[in-house]
PDB file of N, CA and C in Angstrom:
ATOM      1  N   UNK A   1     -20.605  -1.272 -11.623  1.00  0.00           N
ATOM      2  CA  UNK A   1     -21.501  -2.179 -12.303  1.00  0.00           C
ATOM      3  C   UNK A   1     -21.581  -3.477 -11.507  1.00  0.00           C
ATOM      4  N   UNK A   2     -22.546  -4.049 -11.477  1.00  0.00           N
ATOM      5  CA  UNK A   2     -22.985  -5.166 -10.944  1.00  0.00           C
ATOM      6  C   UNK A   2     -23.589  -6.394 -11.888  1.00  0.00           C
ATOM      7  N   UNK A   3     -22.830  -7.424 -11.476  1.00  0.00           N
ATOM      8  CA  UNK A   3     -23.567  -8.519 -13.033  1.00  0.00           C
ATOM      9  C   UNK A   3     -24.072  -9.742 -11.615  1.00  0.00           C
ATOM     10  N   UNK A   4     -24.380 -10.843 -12.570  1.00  0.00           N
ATOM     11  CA  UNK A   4     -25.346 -11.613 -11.678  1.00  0.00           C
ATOM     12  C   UNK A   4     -24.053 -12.918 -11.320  1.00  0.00           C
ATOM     13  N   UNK A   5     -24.580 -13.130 -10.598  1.00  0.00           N
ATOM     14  CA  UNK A   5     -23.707 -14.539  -9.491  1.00  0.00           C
ATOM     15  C   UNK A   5     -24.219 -15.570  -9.819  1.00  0.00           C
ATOM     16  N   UNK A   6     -23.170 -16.658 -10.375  1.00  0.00           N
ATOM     17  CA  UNK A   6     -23.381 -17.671 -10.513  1.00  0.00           C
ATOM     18  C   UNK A   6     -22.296 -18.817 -10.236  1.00  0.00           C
ATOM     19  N   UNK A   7     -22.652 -20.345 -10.184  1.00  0.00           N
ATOM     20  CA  UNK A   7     -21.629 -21.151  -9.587  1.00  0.00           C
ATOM     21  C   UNK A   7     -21.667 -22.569 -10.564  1.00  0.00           C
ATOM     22  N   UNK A   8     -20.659 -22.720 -10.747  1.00  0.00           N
ATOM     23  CA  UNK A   8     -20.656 -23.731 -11.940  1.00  0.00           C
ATOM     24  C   UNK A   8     -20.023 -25.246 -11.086  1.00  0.00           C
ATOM     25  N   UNK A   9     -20.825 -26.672 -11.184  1.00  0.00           N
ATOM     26  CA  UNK A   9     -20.069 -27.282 -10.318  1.00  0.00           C
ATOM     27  C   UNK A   9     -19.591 -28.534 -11.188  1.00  0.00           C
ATOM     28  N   UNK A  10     -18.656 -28.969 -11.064  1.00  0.00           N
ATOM     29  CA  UNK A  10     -18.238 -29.940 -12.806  1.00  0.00           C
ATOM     30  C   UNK A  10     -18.091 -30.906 -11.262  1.00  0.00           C
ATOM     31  N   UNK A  11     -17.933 -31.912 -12.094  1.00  0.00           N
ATOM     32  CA  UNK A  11     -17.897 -33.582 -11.032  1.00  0.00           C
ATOM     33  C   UNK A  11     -17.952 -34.733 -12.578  1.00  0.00           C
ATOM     34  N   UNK A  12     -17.143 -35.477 -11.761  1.00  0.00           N
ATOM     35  CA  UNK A  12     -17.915 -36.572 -13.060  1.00  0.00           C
ATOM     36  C   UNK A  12     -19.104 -37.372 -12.952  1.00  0.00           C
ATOM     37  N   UNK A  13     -19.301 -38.283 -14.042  1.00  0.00           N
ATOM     38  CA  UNK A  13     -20.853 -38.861 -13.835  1.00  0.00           C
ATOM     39  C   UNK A  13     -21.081 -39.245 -12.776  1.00  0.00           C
ATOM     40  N   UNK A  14     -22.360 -38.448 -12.195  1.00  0.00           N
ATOM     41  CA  UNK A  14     -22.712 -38.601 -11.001  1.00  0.00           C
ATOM     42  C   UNK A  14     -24.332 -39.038 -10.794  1.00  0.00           C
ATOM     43  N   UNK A  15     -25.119 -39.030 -11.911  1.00  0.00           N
ATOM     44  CA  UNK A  15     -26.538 -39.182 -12.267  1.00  0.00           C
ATOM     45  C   UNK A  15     -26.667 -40.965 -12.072  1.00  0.00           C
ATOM     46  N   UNK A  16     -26.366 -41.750 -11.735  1.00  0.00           N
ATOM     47  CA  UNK A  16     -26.718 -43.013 -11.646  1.00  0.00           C
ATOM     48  C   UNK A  16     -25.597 -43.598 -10.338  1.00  0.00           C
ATOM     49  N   UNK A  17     -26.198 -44.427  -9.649  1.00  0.00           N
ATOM     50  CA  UNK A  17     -25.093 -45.229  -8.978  1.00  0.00           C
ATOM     51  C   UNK A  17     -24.739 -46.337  -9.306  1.00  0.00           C
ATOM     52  N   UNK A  18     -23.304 -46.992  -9.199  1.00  0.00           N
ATOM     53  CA  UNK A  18     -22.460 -47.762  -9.900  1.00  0.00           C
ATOM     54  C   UNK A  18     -22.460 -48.504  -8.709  1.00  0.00           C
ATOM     55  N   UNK A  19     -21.734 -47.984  -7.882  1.00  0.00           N
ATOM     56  CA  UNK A  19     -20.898 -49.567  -6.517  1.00  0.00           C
ATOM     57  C   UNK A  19     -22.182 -49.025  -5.673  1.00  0.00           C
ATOM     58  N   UNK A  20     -23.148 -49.872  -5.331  1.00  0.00           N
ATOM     59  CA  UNK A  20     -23.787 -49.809  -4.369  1.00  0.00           C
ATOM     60  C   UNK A  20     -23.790 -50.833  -3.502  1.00  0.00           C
ATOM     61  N   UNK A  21     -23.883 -51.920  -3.209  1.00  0.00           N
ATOM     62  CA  UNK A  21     -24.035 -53.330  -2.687  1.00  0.00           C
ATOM     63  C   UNK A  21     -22.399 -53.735  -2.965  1.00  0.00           C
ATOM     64  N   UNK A  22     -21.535 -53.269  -3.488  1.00  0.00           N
ATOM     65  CA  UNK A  22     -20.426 -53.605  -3.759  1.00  0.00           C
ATOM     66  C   UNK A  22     -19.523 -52.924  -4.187  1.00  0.00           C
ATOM     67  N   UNK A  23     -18.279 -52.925  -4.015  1.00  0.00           N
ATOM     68  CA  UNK A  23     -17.262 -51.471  -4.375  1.00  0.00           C
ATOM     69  C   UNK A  23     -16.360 -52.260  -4.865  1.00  0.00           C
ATOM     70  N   UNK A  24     -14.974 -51.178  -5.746  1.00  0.00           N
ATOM     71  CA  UNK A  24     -14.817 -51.144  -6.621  1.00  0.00           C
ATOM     72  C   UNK A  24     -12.781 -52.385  -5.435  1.00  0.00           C
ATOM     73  N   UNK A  25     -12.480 -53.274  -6.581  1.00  0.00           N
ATOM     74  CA  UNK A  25     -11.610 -54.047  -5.925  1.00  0.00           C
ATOM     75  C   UNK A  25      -9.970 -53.130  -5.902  1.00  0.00           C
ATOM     76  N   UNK A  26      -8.941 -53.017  -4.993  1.00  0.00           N
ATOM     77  CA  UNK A  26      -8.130 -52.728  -5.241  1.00  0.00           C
ATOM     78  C   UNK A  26      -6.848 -53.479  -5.694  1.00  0.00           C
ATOM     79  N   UNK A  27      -6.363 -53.264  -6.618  1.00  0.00           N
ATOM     80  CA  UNK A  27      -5.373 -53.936  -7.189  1.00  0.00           C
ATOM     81  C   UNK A  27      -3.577 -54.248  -6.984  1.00  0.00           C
ATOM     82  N   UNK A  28      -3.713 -53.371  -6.113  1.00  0.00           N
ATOM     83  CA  UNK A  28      -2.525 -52.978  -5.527  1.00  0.00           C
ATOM     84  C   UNK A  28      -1.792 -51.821  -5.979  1.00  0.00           C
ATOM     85  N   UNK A  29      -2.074 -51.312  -7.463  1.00  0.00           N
ATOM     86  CA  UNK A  29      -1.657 -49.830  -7.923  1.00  0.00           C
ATOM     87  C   UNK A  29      -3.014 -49.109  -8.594  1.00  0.00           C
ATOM     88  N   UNK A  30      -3.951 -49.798  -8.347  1.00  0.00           N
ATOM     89  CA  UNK A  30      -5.449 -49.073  -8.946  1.00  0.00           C
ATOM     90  C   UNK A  30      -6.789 -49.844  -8.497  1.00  0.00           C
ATOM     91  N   UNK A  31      -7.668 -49.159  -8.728  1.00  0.00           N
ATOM     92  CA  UNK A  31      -9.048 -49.793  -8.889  1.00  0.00           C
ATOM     93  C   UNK A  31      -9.400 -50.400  -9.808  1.00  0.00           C
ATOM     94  N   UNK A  32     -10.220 -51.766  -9.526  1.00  0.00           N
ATOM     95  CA  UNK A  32     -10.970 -51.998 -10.864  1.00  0.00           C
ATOM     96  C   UNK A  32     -12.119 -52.498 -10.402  1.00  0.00           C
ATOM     97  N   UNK A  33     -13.005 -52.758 -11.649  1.00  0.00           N
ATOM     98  CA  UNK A  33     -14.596 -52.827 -11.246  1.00  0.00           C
ATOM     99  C   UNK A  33     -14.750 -54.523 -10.729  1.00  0.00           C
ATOM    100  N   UNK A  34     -15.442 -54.716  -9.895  1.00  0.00           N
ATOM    101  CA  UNK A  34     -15.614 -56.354  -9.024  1.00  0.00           C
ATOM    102  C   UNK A  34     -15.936 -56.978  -9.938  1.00  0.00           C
ATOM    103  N   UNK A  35     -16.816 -56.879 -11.063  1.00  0.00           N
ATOM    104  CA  UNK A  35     -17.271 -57.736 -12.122  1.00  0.00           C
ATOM    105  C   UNK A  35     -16.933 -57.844 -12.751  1.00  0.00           C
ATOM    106  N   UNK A  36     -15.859 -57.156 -13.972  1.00  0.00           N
ATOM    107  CA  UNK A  36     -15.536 -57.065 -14.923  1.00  0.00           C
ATOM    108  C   UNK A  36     -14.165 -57.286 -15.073  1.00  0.00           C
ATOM    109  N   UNK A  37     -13.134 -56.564 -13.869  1.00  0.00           N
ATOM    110  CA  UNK A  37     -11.753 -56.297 -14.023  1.00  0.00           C
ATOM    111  C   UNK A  37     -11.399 -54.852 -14.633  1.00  0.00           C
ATOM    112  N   UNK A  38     -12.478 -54.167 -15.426  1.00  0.00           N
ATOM    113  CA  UNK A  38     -11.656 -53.301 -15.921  1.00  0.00           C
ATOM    114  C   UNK A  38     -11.550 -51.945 -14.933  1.00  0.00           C
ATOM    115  N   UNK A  39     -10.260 -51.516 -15.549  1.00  0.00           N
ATOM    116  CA  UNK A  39      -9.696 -50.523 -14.690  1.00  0.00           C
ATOM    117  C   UNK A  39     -10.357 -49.227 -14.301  1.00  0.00           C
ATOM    118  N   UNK A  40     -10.591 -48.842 -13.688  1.00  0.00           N
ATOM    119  CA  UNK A  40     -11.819 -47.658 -13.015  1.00  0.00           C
ATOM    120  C   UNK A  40     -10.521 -46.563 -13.471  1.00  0.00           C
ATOM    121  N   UNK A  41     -10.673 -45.139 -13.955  1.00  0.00           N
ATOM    122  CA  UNK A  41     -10.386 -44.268 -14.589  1.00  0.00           C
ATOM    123  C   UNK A  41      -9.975 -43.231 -13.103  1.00  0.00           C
ATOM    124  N   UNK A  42      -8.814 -42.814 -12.900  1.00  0.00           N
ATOM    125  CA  UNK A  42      -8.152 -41.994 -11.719  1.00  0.00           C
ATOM    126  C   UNK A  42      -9.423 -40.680 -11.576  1.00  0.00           C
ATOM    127  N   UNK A  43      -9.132 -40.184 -10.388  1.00  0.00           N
ATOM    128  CA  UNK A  43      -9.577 -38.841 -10.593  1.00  0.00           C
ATOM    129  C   UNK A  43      -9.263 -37.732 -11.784  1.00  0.00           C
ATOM    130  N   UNK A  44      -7.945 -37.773 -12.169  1.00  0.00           N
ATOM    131  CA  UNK A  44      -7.382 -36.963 -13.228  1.00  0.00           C
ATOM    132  C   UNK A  44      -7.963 -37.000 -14.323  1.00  0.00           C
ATOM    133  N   UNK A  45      -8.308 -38.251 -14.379  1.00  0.00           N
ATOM    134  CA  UNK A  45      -8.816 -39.142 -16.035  1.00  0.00           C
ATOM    135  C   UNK A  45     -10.328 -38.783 -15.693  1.00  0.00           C
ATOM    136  N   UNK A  46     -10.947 -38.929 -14.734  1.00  0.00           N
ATOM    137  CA  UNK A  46     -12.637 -38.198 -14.895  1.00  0.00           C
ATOM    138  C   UNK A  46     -12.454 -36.984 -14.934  1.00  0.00           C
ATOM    139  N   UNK A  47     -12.342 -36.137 -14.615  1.00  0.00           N
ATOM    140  CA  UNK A  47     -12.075 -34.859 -14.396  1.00  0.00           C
ATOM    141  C   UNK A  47     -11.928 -34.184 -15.790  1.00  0.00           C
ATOM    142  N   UNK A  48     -10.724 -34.814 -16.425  1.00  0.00           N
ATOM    143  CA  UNK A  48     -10.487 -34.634 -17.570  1.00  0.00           C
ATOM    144  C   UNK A  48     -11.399 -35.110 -18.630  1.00  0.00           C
ATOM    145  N   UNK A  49     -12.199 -36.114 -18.388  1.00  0.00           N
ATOM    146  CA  UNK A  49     -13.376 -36.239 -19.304  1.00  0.00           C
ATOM    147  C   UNK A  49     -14.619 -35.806 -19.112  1.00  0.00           C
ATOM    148  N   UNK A  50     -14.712 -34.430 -18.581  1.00  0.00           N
ATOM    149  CA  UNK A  50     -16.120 -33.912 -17.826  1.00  0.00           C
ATOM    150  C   UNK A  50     -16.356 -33.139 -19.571  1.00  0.00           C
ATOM    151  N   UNK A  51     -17.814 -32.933 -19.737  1.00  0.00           N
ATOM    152  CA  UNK A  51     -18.091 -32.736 -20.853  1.00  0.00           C
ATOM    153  C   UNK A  51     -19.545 -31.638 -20.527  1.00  0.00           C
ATOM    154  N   UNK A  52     -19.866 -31.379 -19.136  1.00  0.00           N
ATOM    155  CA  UNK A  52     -20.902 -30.332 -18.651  1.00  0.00           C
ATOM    156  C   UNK A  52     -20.688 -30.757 -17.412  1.00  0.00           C
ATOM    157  N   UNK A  53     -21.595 -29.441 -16.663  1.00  0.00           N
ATOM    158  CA  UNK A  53     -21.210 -29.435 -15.359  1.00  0.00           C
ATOM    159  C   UNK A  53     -22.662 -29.692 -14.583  1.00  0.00           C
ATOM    160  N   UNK A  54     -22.271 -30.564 -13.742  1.00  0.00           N
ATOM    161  CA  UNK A  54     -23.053 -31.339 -12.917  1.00  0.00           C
ATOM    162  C   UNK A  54     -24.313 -30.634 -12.172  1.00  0.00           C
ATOM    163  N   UNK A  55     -24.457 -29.270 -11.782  1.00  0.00           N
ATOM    164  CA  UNK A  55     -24.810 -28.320 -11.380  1.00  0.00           C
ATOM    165  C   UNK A  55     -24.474 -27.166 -10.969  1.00  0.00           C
ATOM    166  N   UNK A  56     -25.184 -26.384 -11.750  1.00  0.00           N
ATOM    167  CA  UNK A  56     -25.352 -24.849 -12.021  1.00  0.00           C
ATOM    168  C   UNK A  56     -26.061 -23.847 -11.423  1.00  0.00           C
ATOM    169  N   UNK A  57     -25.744 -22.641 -10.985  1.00  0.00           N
ATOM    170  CA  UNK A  57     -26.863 -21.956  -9.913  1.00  0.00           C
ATOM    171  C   UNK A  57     -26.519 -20.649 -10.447  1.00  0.00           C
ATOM    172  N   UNK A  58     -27.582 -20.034 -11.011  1.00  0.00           N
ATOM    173  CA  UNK A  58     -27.234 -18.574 -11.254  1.00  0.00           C
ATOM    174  C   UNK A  58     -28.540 -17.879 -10.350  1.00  0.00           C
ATOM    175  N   UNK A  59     -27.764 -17.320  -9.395  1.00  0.00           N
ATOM    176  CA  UNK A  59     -28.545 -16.419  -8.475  1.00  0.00           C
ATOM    177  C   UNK A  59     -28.880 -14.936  -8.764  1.00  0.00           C
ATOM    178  N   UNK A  60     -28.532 -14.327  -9.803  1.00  0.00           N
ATOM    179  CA  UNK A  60     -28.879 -13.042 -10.306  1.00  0.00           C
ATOM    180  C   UNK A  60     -28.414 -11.899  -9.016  1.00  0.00           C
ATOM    181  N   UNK A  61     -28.377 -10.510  -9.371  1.00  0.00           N
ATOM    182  CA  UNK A  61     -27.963  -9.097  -8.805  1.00  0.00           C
ATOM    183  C   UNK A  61     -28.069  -9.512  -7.461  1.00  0.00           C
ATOM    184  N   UNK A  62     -27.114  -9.112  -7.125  1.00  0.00           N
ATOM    185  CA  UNK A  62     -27.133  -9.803  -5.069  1.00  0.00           C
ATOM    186  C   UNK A  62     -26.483  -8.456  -4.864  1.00  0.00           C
ATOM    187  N   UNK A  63     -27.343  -7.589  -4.638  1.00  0.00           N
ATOM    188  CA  UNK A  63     -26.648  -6.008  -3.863  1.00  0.00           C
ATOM    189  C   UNK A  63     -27.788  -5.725  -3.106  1.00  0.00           C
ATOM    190  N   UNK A  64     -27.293  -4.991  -1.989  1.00  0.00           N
ATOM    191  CA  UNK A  64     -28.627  -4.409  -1.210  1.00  0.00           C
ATOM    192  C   UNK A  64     -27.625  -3.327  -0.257  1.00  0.00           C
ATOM    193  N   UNK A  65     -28.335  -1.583  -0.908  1.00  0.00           N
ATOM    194  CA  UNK A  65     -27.530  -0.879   0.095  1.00  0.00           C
ATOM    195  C   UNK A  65     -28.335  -0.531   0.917  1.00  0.00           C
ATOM    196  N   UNK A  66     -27.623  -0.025   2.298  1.00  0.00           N
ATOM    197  CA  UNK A  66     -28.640   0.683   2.880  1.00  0.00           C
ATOM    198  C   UNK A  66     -27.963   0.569   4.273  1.00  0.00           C
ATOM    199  N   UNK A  67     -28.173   1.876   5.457  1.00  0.00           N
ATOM    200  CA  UNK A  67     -27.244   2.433   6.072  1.00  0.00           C
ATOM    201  C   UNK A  67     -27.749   1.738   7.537  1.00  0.00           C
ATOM    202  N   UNK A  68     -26.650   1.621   8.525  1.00  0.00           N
ATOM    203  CA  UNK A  68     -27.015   1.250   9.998  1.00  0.00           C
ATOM    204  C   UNK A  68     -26.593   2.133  10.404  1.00  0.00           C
ATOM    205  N   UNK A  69     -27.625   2.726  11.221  1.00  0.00           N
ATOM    206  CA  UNK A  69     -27.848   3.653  12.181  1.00  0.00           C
ATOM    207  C   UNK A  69     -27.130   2.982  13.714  1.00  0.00           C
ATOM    208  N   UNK A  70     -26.387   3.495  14.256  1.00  0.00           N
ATOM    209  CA  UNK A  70     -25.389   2.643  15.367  1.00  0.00           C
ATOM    210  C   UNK A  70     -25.898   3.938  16.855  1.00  0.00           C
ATOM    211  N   UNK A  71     -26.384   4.039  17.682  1.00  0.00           N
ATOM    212  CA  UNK A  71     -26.637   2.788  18.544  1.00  0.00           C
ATOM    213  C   UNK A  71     -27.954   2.359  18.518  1.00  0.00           C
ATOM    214  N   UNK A  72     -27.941   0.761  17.716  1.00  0.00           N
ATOM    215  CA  UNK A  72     -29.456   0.352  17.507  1.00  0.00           C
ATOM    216  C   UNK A  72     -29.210  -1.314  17.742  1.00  0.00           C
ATOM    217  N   UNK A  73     -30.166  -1.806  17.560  1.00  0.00           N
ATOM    218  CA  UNK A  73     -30.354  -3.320  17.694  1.00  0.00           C
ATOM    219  C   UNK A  73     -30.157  -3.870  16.369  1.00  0.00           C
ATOM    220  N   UNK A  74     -30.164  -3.176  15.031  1.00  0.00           N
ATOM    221  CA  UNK A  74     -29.867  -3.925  13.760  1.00  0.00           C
ATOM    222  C   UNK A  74     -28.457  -3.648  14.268  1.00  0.00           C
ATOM    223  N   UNK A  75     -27.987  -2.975  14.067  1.00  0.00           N
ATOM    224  CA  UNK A  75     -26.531  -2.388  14.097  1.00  0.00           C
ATOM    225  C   UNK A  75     -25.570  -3.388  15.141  1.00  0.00           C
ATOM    226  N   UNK A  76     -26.221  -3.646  16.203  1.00  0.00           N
ATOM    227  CA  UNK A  76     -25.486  -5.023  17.272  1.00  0.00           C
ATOM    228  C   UNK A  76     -25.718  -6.093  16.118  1.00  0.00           C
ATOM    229  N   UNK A  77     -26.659  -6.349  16.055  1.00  0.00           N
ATOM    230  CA  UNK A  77     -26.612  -8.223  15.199  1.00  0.00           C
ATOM    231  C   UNK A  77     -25.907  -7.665  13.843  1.00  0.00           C
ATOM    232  N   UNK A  78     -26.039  -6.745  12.670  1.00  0.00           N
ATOM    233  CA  UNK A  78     -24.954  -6.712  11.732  1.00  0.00           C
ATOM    234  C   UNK A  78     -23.471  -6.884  12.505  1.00  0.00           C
ATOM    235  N   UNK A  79     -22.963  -6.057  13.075  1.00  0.00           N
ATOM    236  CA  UNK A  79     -21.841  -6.519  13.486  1.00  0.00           C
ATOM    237  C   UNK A  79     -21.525  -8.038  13.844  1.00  0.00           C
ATOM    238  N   UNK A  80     -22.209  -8.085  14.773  1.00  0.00           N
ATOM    239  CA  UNK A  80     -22.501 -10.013  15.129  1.00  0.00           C
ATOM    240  C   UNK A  80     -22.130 -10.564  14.428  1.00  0.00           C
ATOM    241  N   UNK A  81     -23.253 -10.470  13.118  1.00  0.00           N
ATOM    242  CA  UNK A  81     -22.967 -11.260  12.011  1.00  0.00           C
ATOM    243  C   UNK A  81     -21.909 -11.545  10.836  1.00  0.00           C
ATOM    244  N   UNK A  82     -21.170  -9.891  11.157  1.00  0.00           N
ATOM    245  CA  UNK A  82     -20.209  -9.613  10.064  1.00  0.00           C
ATOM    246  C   UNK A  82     -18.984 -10.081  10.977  1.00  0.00           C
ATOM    247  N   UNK A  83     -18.772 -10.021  12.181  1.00  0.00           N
ATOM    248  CA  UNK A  83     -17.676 -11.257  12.910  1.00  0.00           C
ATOM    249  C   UNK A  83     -17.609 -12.423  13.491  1.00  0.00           C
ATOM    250  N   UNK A  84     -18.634 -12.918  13.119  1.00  0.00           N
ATOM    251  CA  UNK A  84     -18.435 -14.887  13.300  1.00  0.00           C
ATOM    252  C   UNK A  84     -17.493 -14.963  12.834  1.00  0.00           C
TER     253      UNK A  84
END
């Protein structure tokens, strides 16, 4: 059986930019925001507050049979291709 392919990609909020013209200050044990002071949230702590995933790709049935005839010119470039 064959089901369909798909790729799920979680990130945290990533739809707007935040530090552009300016980045985030270091504190000596963390980040915090240049304007405000408050403490910018670790990787662990976004990660952990992901609530959907950033982008999604469902590519559906990805099979294709069908035979190489060897000594041919498909048959050189499949190989080729199957040992990069």
């Amino acid at each position: 059986m064959i089901r369909a392919t798909f790729c799920e990609l979680w990130w945290p909020q990533c739809d707007r930019p935040v530090y552009v013209d300016r980045i985030p200050v270091w504190t000596g044990s963390e980040y915090a925001d240049p304007d405000t002071g408050e403490v910018l949230p670790t990787w662990r702590e976004a990660v952990a507050n992901l609530r959907s995933p950033a982008h999604l790709m469902r590519l559906g049935d990805q099979f294709e049979m069908r035979g190489i005839i060897a000594p041919s010119a498909e048959a050189d470039r499949a190989v080729r291709y199957l040992c990069k």
